[in-house]
Each structure stands twice: as structure tokens, then as C-alpha cells.
PDB file of N, CA and C in Angstrom:
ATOM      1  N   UNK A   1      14.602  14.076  -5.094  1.00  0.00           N
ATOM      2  CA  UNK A   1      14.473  14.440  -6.472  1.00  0.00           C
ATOM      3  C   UNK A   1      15.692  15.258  -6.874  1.00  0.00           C
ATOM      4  N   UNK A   2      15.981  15.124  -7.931  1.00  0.00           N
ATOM      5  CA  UNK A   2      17.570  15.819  -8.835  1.00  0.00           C
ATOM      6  C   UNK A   2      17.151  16.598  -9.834  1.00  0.00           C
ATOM      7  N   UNK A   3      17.455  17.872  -9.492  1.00  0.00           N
ATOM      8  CA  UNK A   3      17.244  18.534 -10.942  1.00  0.00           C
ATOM      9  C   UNK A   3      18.329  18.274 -12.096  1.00  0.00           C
ATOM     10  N   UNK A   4      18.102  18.542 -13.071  1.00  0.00           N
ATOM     11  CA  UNK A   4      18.812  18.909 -14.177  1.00  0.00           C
ATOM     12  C   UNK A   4      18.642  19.914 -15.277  1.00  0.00           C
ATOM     13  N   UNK A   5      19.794  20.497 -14.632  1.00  0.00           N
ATOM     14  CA  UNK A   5      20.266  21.975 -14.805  1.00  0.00           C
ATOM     15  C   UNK A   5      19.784  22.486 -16.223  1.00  0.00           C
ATOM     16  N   UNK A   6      20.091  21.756 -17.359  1.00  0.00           N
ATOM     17  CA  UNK A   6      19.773  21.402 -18.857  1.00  0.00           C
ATOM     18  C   UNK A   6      18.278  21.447 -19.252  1.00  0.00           C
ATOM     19  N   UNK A   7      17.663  20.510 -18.589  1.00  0.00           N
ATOM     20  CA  UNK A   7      16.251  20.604 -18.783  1.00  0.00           C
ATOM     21  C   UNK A   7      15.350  20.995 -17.795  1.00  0.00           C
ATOM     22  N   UNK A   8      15.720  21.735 -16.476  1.00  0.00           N
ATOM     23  CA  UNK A   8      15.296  22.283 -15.694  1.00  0.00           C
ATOM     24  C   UNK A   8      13.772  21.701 -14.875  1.00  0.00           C
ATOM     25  N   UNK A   9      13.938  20.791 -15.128  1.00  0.00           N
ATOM     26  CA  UNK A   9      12.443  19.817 -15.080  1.00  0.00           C
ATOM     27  C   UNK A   9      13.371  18.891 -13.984  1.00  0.00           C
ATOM     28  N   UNK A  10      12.402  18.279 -12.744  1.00  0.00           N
ATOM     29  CA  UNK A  10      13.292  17.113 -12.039  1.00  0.00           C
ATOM     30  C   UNK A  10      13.262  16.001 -12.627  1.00  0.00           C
ATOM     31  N   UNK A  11      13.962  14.988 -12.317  1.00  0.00           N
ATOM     32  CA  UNK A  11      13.872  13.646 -12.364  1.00  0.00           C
ATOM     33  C   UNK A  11      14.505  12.837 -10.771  1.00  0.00           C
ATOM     34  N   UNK A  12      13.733  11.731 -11.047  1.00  0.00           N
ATOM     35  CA  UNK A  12      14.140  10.855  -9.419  1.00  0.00           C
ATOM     36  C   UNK A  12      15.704  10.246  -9.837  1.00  0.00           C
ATOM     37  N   UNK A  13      16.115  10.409  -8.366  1.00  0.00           N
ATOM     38  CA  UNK A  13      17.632   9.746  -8.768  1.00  0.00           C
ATOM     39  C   UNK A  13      17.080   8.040  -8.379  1.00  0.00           C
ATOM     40  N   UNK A  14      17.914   7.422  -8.808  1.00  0.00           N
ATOM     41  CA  UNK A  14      17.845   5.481  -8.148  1.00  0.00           C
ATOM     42  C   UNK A  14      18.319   5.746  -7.468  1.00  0.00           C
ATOM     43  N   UNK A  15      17.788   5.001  -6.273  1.00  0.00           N
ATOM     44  CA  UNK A  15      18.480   4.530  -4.552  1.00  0.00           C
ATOM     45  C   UNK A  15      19.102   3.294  -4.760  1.00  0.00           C
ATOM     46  N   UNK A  16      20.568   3.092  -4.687  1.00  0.00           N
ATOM     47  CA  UNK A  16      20.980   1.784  -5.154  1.00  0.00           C
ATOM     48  C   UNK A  16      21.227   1.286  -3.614  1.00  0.00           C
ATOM     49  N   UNK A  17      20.755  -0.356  -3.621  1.00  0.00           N
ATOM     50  CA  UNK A  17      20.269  -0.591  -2.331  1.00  0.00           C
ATOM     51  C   UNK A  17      21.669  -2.686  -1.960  1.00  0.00           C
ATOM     52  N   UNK A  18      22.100  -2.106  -0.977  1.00  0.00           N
ATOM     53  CA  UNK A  18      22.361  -3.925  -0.802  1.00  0.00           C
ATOM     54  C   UNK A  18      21.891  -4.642   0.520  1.00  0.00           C
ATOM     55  N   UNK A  19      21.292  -5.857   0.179  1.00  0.00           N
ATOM     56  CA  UNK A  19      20.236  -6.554   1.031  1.00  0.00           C
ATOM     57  C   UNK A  19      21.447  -7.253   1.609  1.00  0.00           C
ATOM     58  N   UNK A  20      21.269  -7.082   2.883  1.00  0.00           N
ATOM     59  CA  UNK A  20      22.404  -8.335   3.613  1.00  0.00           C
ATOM     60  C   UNK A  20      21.059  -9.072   5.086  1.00  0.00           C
ATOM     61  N   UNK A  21      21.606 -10.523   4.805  1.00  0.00           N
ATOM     62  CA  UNK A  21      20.379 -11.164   5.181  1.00  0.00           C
ATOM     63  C   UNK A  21      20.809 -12.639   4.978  1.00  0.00           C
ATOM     64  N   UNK A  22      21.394 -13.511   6.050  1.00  0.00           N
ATOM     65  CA  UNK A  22      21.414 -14.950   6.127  1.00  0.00           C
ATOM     66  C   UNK A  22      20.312 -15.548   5.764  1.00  0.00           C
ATOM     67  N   UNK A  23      19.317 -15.326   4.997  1.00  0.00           N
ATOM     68  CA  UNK A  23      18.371 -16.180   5.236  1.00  0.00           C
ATOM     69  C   UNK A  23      17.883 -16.053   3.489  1.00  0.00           C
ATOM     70  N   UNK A  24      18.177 -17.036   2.505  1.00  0.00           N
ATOM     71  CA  UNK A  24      18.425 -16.794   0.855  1.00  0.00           C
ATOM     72  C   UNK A  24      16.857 -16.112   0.572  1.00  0.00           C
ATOM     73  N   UNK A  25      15.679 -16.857   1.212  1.00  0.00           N
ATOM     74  CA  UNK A  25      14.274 -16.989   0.695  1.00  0.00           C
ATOM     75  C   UNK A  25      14.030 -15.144   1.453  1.00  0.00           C
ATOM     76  N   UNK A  26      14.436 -14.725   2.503  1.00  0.00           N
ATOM     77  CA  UNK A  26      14.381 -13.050   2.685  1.00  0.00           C
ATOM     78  C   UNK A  26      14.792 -12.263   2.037  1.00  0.00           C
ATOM     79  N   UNK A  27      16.365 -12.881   1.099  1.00  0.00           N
ATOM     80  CA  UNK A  27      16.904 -11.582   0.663  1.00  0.00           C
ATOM     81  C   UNK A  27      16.288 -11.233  -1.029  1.00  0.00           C
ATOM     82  N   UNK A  28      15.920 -13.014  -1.230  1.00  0.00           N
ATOM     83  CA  UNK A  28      15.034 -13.030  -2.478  1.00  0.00           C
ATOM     84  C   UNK A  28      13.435 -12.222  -2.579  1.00  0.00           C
ATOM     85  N   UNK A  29      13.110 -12.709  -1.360  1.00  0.00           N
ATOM     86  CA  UNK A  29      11.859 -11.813  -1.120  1.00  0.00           C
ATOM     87  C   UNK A  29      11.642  -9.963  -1.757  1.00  0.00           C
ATOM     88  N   UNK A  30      13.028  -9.638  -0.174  1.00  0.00           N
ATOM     89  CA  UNK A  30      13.074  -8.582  -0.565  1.00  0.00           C
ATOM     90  C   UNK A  30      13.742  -7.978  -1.809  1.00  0.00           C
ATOM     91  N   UNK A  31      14.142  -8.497  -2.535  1.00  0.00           N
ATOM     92  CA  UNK A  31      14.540  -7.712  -3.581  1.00  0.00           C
ATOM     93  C   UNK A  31      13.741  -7.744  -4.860  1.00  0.00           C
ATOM     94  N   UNK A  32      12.734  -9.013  -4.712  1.00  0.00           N
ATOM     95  CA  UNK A  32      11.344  -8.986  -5.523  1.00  0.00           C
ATOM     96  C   UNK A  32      10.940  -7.461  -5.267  1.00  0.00           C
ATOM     97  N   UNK A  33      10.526  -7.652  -4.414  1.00  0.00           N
ATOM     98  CA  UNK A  33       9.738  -6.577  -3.733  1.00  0.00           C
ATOM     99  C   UNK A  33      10.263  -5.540  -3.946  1.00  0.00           C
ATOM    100  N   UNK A  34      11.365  -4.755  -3.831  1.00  0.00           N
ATOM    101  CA  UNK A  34      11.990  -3.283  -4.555  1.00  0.00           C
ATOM    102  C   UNK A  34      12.491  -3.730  -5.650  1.00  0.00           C
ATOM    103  N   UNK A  35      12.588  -4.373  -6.833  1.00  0.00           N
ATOM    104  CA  UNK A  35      12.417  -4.388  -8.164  1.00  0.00           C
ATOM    105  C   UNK A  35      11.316  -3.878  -8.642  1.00  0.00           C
ATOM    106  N   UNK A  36      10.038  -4.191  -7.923  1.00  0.00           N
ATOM    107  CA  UNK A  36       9.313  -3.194  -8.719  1.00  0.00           C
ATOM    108  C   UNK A  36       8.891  -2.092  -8.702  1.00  0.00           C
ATOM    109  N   UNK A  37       9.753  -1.636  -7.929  1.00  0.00           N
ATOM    110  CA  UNK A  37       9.485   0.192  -7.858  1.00  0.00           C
ATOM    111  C   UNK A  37      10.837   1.153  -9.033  1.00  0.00           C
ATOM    112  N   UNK A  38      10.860   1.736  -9.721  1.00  0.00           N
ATOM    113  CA  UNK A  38      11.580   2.321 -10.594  1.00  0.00           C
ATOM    114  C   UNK A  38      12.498   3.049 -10.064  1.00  0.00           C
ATOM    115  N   UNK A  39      12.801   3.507  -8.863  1.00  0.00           N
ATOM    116  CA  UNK A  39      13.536   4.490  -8.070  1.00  0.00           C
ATOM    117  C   UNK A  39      14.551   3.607  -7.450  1.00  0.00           C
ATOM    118  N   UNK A  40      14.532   2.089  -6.920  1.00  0.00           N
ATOM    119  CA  UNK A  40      15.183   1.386  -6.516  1.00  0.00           C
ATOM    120  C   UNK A  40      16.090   0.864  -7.432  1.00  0.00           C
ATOM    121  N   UNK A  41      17.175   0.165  -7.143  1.00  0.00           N
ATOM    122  CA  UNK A  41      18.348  -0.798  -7.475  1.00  0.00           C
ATOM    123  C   UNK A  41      18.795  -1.537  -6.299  1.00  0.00           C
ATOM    124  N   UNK A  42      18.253  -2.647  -6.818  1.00  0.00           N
ATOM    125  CA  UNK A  42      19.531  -4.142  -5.891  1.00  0.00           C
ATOM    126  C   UNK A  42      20.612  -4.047  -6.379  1.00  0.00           C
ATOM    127  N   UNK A  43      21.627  -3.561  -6.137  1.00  0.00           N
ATOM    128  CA  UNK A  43      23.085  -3.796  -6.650  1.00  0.00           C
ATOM    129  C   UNK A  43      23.786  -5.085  -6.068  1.00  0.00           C
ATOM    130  N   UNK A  44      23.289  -5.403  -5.007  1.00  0.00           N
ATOM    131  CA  UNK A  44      23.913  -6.388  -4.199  1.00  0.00           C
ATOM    132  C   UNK A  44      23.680  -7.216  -3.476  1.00  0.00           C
ATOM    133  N   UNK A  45      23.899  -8.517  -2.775  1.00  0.00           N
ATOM    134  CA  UNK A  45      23.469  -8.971  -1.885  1.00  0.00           C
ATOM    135  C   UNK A  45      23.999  -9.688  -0.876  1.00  0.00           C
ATOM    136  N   UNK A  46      24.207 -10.053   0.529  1.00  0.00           N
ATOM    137  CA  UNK A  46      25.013 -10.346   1.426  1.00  0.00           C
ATOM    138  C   UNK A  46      24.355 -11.374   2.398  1.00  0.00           C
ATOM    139  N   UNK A  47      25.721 -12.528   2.824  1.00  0.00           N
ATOM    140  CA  UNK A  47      24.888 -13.648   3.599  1.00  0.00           C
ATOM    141  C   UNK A  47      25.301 -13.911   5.212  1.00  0.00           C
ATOM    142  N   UNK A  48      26.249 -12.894   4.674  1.00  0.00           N
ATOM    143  CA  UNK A  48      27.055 -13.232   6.258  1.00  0.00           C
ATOM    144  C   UNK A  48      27.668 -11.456   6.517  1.00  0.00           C
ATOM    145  N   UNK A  49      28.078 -11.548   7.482  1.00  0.00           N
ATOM    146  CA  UNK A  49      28.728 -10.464   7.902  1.00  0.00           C
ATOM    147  C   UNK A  49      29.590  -9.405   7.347  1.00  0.00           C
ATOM    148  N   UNK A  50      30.745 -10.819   6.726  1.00  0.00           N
ATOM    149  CA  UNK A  50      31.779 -10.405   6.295  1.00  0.00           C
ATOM    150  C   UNK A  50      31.568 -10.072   5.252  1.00  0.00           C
ATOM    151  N   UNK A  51      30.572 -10.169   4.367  1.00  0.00           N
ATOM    152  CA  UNK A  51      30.257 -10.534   3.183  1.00  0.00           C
ATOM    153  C   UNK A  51      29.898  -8.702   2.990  1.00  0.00           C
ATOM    154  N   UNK A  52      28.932  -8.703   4.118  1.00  0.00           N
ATOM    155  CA  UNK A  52      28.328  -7.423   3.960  1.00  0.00           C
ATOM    156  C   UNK A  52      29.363  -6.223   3.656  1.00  0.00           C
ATOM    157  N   UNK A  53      30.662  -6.397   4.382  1.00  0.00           N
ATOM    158  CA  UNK A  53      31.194  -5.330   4.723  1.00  0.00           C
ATOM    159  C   UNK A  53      32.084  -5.209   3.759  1.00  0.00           C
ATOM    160  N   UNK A  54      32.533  -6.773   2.841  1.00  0.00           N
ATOM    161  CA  UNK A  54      32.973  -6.367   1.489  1.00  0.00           C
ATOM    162  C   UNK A  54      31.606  -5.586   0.380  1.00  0.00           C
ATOM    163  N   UNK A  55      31.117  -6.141   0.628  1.00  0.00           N
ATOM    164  CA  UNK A  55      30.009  -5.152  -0.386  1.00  0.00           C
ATOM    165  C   UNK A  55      29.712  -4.110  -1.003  1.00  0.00           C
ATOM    166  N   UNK A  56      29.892  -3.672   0.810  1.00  0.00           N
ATOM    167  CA  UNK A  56      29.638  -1.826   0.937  1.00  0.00           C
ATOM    168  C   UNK A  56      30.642  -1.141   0.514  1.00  0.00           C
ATOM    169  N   UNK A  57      31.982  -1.770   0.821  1.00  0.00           N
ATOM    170  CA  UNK A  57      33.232  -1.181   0.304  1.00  0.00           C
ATOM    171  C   UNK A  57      33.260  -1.210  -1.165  1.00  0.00           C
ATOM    172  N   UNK A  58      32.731  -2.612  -1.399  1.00  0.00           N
ATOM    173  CA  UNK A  58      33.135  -2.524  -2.756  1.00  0.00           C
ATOM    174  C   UNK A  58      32.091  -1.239  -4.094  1.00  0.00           C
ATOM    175  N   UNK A  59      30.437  -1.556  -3.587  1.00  0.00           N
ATOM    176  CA  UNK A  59      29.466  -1.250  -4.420  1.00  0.00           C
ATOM    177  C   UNK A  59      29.182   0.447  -3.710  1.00  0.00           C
ATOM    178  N   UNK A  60      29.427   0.295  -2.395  1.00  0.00           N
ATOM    179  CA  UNK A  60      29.410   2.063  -1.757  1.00  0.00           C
ATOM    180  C   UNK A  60      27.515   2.005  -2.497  1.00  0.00           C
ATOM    181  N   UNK A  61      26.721   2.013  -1.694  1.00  0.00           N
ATOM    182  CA  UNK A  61      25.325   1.984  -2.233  1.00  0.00           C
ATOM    183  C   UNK A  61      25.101   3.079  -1.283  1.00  0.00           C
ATOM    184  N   UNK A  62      23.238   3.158  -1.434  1.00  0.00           N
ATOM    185  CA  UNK A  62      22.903   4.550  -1.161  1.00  0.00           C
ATOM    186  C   UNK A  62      22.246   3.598   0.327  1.00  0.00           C
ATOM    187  N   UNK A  63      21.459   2.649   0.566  1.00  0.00           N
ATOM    188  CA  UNK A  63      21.172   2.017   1.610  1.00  0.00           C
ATOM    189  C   UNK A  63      21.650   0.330   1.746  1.00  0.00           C
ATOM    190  N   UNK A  64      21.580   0.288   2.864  1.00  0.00           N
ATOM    191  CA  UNK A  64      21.863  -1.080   3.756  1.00  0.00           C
ATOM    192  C   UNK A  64      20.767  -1.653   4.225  1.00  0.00           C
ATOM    193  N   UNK A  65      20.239  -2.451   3.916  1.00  0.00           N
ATOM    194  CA  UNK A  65      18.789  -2.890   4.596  1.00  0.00           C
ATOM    195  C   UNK A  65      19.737  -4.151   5.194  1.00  0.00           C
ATOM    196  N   UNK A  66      19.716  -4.352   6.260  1.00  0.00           N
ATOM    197  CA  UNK A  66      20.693  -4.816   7.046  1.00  0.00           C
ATOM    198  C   UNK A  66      19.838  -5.628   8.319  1.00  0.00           C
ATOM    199  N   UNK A  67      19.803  -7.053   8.429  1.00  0.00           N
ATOM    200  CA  UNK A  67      19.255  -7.954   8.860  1.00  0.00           C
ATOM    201  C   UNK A  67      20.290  -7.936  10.234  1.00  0.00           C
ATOM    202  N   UNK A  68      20.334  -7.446  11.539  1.00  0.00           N
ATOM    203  CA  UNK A  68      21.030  -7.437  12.495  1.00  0.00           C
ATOM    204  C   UNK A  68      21.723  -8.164  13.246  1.00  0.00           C
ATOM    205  N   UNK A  69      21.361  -9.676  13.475  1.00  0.00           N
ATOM    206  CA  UNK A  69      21.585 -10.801  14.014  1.00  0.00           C
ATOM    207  C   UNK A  69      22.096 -12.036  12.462  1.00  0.00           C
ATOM    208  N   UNK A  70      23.107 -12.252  11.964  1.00  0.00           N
ATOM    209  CA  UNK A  70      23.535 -12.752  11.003  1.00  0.00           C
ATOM    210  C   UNK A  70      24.975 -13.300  11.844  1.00  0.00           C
ATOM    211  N   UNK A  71      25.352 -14.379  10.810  1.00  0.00           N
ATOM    212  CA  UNK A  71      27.000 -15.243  10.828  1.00  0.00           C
ATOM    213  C   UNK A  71      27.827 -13.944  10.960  1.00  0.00           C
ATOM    214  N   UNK A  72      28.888 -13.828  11.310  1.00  0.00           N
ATOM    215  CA  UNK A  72      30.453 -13.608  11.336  1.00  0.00           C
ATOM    216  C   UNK A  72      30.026 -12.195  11.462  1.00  0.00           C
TER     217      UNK A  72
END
């Protein structure tokens, strides 16, 4: 939780999140699935390895839900 200083009351920050995951029907799954929570963001999504590691560089997110055994 994040305060703000201004209105001294919290608010939730978004967890901006990128799914990396060879497998299209998992990464679709999961990102159904944290769309509907209000605290989350899919910013991204990854199919291969390499893919992932441009991602992170590029989008810098708050988590990696990161499928271990994937291409390249």
C-alpha cells in the first residue's frame, strides 16, 4: 500500500506484471485471470526466452511470472 502525502489516506499501487510462457493458451489464461483483480497490470507478454529478456529490459515490471523450461 502507498500513501499519499496530500490526502494522507492509502491507496494500492498496480503490480505491473509480464507473463513469459511458450505455451499461447497459458499465457492467455493467465492474464484472464489477473485482469480481474484491480491491483494487477499485464504490461507484457513473452514466448521464448529471448523474448523475455527483451521485455524486462524494455517494460522493467514489478513481477516475472516466468514459466522455467521455455525455447532459447
Amino acid at each position: 500500500m502507498i500513501w499519499n502525502d496530500a490526502e494522507s489516506t492509502p491507496h494500492k499501487a498496480t503490480v505491473r506484471i509480464v507473463i513469459a510462457d511458450d505455451h499461447p493458451v497459458v499465457r492467455d489464461a493467465l492474464k484472464t485471470l489477473l485482469q480481474m483483480e484491480d491491483d494487477f497490470e499485464v504490461v507484457g507478454e513473452a514466448g521464448d526466452g529471448r523474448e523475455v529478456v527483451e521485455k524486462v529490459r524494455e517494460l522493467e515490471p514489478d513481477v516475472l511470472l516466468l514459466d522455467l523450461r521455455m525455447p532459447i
